[in-house]
C-alpha atoms as a PDB file:
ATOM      1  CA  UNK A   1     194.586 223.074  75.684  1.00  0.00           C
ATOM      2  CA  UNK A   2     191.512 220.339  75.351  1.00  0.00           C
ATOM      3  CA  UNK A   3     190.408 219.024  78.652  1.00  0.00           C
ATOM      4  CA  UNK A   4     190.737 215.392  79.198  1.00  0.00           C
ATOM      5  CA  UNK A   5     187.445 214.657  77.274  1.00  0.00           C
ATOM      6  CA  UNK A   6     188.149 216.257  74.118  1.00  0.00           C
ATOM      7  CA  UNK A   7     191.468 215.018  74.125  1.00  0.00           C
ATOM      8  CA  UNK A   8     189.529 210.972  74.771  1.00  0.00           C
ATOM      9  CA  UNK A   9     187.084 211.868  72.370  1.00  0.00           C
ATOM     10  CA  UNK A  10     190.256 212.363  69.234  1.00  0.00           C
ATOM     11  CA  UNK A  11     192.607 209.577  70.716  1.00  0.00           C
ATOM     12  CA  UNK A  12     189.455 207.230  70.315  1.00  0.00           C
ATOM     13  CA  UNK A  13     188.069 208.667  66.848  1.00  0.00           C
ATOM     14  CA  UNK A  14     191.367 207.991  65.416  1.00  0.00           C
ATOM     15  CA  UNK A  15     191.088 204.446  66.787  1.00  0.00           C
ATOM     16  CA  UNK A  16     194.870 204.318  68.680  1.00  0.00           C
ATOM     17  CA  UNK A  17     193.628 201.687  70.683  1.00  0.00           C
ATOM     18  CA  UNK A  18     191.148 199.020  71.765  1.00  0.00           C
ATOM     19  CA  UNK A  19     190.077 200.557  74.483  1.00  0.00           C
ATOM     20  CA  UNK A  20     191.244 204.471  76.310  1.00  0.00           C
ATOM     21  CA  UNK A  21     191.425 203.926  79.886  1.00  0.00           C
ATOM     22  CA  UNK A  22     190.846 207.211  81.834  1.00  0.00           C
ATOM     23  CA  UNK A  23     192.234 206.987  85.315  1.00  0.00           C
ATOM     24  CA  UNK A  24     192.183 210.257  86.944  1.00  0.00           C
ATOM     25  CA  UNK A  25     190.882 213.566  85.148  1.00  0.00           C
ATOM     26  CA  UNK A  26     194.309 213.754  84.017  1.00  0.00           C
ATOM     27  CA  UNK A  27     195.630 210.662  83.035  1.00  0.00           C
ATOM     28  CA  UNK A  28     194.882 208.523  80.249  1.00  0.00           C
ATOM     29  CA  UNK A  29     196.255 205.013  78.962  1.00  0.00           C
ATOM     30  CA  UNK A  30     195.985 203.732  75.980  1.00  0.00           C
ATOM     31  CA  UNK A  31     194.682 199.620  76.380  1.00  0.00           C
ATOM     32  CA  UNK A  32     195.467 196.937  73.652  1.00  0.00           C
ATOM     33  CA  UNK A  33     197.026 199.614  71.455  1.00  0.00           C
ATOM     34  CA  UNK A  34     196.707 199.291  67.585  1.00  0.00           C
ATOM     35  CA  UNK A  35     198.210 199.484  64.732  1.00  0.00           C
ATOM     36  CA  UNK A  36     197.277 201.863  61.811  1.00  0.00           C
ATOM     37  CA  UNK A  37     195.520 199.426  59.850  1.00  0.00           C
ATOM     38  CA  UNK A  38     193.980 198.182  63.081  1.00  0.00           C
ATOM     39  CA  UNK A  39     196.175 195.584  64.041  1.00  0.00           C
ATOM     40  CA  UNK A  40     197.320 194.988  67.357  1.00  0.00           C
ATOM     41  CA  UNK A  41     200.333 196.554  68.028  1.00  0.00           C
ATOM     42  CA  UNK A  42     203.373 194.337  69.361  1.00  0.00           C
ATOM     43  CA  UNK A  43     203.778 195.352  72.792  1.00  0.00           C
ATOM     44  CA  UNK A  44     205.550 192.370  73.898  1.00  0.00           C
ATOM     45  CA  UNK A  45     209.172 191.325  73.610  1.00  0.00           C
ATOM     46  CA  UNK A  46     211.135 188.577  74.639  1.00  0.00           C
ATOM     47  CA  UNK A  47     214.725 187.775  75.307  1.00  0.00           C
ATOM     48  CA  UNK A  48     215.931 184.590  73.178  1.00  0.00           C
ATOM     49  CA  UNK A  49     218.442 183.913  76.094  1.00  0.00           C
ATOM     50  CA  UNK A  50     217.720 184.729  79.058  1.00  0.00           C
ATOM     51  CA  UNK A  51     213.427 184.575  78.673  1.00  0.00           C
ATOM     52  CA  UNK A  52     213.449 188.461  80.097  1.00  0.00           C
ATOM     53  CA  UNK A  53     210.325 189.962  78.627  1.00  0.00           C
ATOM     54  CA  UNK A  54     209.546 193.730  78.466  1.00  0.00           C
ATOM     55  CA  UNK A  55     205.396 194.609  77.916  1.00  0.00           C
ATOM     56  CA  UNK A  56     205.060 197.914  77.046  1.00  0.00           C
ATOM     57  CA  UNK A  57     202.036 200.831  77.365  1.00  0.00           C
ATOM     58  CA  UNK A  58     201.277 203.950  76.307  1.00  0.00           C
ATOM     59  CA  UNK A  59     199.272 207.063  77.576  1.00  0.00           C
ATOM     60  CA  UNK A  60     198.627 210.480  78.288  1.00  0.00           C
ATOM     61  CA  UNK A  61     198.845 213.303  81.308  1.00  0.00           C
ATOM     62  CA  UNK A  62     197.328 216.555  80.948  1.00  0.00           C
ATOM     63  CA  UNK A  63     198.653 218.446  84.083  1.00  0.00           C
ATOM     64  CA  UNK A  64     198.804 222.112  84.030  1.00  0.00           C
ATOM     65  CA  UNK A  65     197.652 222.800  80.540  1.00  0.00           C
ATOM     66  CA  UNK A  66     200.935 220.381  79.445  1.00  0.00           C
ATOM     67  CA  UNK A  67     200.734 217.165  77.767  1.00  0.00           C
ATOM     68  CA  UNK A  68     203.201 214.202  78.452  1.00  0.00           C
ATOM     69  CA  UNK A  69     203.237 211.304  76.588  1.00  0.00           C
ATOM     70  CA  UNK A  70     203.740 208.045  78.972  1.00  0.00           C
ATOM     71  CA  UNK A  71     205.147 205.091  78.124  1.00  0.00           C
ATOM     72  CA  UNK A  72     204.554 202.406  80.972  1.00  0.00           C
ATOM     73  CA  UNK A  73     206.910 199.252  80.621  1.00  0.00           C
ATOM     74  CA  UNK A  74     206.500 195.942  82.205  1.00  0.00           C
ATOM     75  CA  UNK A  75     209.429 193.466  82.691  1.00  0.00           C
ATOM     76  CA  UNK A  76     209.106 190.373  83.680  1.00  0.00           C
ATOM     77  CA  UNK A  77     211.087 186.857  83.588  1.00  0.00           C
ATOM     78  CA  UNK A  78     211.296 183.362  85.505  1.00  0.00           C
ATOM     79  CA  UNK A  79     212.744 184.373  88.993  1.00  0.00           C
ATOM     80  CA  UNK A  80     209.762 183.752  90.844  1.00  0.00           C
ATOM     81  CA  UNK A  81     211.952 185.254  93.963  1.00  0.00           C
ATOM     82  CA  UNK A  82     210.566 188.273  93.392  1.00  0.00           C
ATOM     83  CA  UNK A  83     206.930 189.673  91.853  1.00  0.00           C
ATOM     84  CA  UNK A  84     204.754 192.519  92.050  1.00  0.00           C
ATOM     85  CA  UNK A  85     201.169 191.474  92.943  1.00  0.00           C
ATOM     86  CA  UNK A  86     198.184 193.951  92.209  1.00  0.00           C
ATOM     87  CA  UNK A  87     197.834 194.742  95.752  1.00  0.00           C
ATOM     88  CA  UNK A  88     201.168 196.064  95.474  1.00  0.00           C
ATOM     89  CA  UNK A  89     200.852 198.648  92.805  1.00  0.00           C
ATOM     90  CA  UNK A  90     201.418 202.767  93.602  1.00  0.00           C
ATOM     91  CA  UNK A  91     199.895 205.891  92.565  1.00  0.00           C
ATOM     92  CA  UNK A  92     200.239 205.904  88.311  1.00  0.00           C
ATOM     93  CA  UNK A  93     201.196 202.429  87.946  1.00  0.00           C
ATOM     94  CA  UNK A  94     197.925 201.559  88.651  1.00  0.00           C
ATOM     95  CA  UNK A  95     196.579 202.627  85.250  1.00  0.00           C
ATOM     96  CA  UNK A  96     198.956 200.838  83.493  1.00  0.00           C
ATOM     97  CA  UNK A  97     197.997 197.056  82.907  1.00  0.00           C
ATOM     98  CA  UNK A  98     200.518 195.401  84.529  1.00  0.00           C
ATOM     99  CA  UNK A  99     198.941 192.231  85.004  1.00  0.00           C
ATOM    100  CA  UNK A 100     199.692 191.059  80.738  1.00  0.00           C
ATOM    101  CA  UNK A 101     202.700 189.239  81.187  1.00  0.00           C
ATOM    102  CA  UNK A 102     203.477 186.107  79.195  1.00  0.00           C
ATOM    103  CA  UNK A 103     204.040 183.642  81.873  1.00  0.00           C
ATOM    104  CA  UNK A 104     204.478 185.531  85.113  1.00  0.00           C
ATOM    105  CA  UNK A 105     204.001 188.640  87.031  1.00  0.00           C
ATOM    106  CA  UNK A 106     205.854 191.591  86.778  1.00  0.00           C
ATOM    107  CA  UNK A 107     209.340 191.991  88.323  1.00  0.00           C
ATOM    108  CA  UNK A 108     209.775 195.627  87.826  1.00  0.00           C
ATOM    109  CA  UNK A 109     207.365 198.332  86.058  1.00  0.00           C
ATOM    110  CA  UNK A 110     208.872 201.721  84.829  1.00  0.00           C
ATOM    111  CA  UNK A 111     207.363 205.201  83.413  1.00  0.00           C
ATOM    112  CA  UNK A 112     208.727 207.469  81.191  1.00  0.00           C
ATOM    113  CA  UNK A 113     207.143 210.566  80.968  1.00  0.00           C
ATOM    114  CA  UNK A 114     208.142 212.760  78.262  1.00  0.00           C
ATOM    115  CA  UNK A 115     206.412 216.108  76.756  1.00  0.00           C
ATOM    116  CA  UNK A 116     204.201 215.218  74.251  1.00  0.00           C
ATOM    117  CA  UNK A 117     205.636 217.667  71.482  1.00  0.00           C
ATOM    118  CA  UNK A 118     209.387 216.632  72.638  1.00  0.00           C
ATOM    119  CA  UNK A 119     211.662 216.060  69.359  1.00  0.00           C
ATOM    120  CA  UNK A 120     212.577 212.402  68.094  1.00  0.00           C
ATOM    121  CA  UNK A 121     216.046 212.999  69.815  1.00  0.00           C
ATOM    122  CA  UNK A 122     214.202 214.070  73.081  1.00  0.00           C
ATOM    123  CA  UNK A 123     212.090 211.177  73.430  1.00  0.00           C
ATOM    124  CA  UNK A 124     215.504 208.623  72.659  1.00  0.00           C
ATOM    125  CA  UNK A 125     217.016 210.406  75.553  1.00  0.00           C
ATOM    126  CA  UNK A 126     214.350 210.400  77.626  1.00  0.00           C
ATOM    127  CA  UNK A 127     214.125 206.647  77.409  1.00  0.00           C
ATOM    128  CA  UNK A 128     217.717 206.275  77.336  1.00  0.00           C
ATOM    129  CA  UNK A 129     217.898 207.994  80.688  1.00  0.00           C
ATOM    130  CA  UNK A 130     214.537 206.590  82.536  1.00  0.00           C
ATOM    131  CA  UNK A 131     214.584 203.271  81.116  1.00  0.00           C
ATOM    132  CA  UNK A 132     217.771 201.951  79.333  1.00  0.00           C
ATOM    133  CA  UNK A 133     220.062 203.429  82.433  1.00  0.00           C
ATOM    134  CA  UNK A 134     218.033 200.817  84.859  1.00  0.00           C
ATOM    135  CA  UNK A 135     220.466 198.399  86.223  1.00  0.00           C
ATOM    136  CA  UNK A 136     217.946 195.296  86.187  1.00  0.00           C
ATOM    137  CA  UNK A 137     217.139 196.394  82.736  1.00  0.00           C
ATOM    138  CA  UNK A 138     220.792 195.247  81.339  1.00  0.00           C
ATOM    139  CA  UNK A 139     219.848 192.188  79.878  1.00  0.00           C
ATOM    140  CA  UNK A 140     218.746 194.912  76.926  1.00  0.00           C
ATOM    141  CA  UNK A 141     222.050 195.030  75.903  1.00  0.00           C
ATOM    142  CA  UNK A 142     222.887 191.765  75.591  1.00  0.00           C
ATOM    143  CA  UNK A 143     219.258 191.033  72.803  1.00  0.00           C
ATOM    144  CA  UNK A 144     221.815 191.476  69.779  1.00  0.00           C
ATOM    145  CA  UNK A 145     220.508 190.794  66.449  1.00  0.00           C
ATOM    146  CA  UNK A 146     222.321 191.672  63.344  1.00  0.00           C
ATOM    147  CA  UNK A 147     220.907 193.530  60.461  1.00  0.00           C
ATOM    148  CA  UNK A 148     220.564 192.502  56.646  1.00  0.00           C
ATOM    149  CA  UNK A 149     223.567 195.197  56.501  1.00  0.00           C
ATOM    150  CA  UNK A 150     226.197 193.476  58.913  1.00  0.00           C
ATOM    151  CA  UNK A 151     225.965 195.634  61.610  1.00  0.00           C
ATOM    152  CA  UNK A 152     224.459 194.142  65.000  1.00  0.00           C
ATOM    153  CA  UNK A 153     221.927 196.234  66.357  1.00  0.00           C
ATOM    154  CA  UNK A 154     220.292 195.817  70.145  1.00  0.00           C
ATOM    155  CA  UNK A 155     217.116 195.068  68.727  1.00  0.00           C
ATOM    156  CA  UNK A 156     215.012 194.935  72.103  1.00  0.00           C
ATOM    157  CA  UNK A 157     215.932 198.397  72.398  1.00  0.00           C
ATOM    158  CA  UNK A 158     215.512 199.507  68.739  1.00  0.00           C
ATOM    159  CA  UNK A 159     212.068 198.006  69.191  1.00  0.00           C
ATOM    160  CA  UNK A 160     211.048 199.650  72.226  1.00  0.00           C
ATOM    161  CA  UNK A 161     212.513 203.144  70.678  1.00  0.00           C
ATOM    162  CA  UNK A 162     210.605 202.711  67.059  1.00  0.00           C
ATOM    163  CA  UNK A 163     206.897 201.707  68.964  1.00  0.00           C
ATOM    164  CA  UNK A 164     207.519 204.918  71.092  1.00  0.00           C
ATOM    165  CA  UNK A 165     207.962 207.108  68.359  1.00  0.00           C
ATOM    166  CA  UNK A 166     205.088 205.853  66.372  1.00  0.00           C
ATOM    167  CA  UNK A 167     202.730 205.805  69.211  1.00  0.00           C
ATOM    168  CA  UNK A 168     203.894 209.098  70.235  1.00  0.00           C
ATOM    169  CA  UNK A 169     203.592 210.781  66.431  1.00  0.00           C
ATOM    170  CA  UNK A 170     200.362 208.677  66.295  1.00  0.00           C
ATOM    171  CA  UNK A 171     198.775 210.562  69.266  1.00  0.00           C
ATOM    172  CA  UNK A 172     200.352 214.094  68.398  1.00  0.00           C
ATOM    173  CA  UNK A 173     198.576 213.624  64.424  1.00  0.00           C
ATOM    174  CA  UNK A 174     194.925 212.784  66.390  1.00  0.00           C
ATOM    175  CA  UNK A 175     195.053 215.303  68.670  1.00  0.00           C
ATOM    176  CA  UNK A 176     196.038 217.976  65.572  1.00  0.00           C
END
């Protein structure tokens, strides 16, 4: 397995993101991500309703010769009752930019960590189970949209899944 470096080194050859953040010899996060034709990626989504937004960012932990892939999401809304100020911030969510929020600061910040060469249907679980199962994350369920078929899809959710998976095959094809 690459150290840290070499693993940098692909991630920022094949131009993933703005900028790689390194921030421990094992952890790496993945700053104003891009798309493939180097576009910024949408990161940010937003309630119609209730003006809940999630932010969401993606990196990288090489611990014990194993790769996870990270994804770091941000929620944040109007309920200025409750915030979490940079001070505040523990261990891994450090790396993570939580500080991008449309209007406010962030209520809530969540990881999911999932092996890097997990299967389509074990990243969906894994961020049905680390994320979607959060209680103050509900408001997900009620972002319905429906589809030019008929059928009404939780698109906040269907977003968050599809950027995932193409970050996630993104970073497996540089690091090939």
């Amino acid at each position: 397995m690459p150290q840290i470096e070499q693993i940098k080194s692909k991630l920022e050859q094949a131009q993933l993101a703005g900028f790689l953040y390194q921030h421990s010899p094992e952890l790496l996060v993945l700053q104003e991500p891009l798309n493939d034709d180097a576009s910024m990626l949408n990161v940010f989504v937003q309630h119609e309703l209730s003006a809940d937004q999630i932010g969401l960012q993606f990196g990288l932990r090489c611990r014990d010769q194993q790769l996870s892939f990270l994804i770091g999401v941000t929620h944040s809304n109007q309920d200025r009752s409750y915030e979490i100020g940079a001070g505040n911030l523990k261990a891994e969510q450090k790396a993570f930019n939580l500080m991008y929020a449309f209007y406010n600061y962030p209520k809530g910040f969540y990881l999911v960590d999932v092996p890097l060469n997990a299967t389509t249907a074990e990243l969906h679980q894994a961020i049905e189970t680390q994320l979607f199962s959060q209680e103050k994350l509900d408001f997900l369920n009620t972002a319905i949209k429906t589809n030019p078929m008929g059928t009404q899809v939780t698109w906040m959710k269907a977003h968050i899944l599809q950027q995932a998976l193409e970050m996630k095959v993104r970073i497996q094809t540089a690091l090939l």
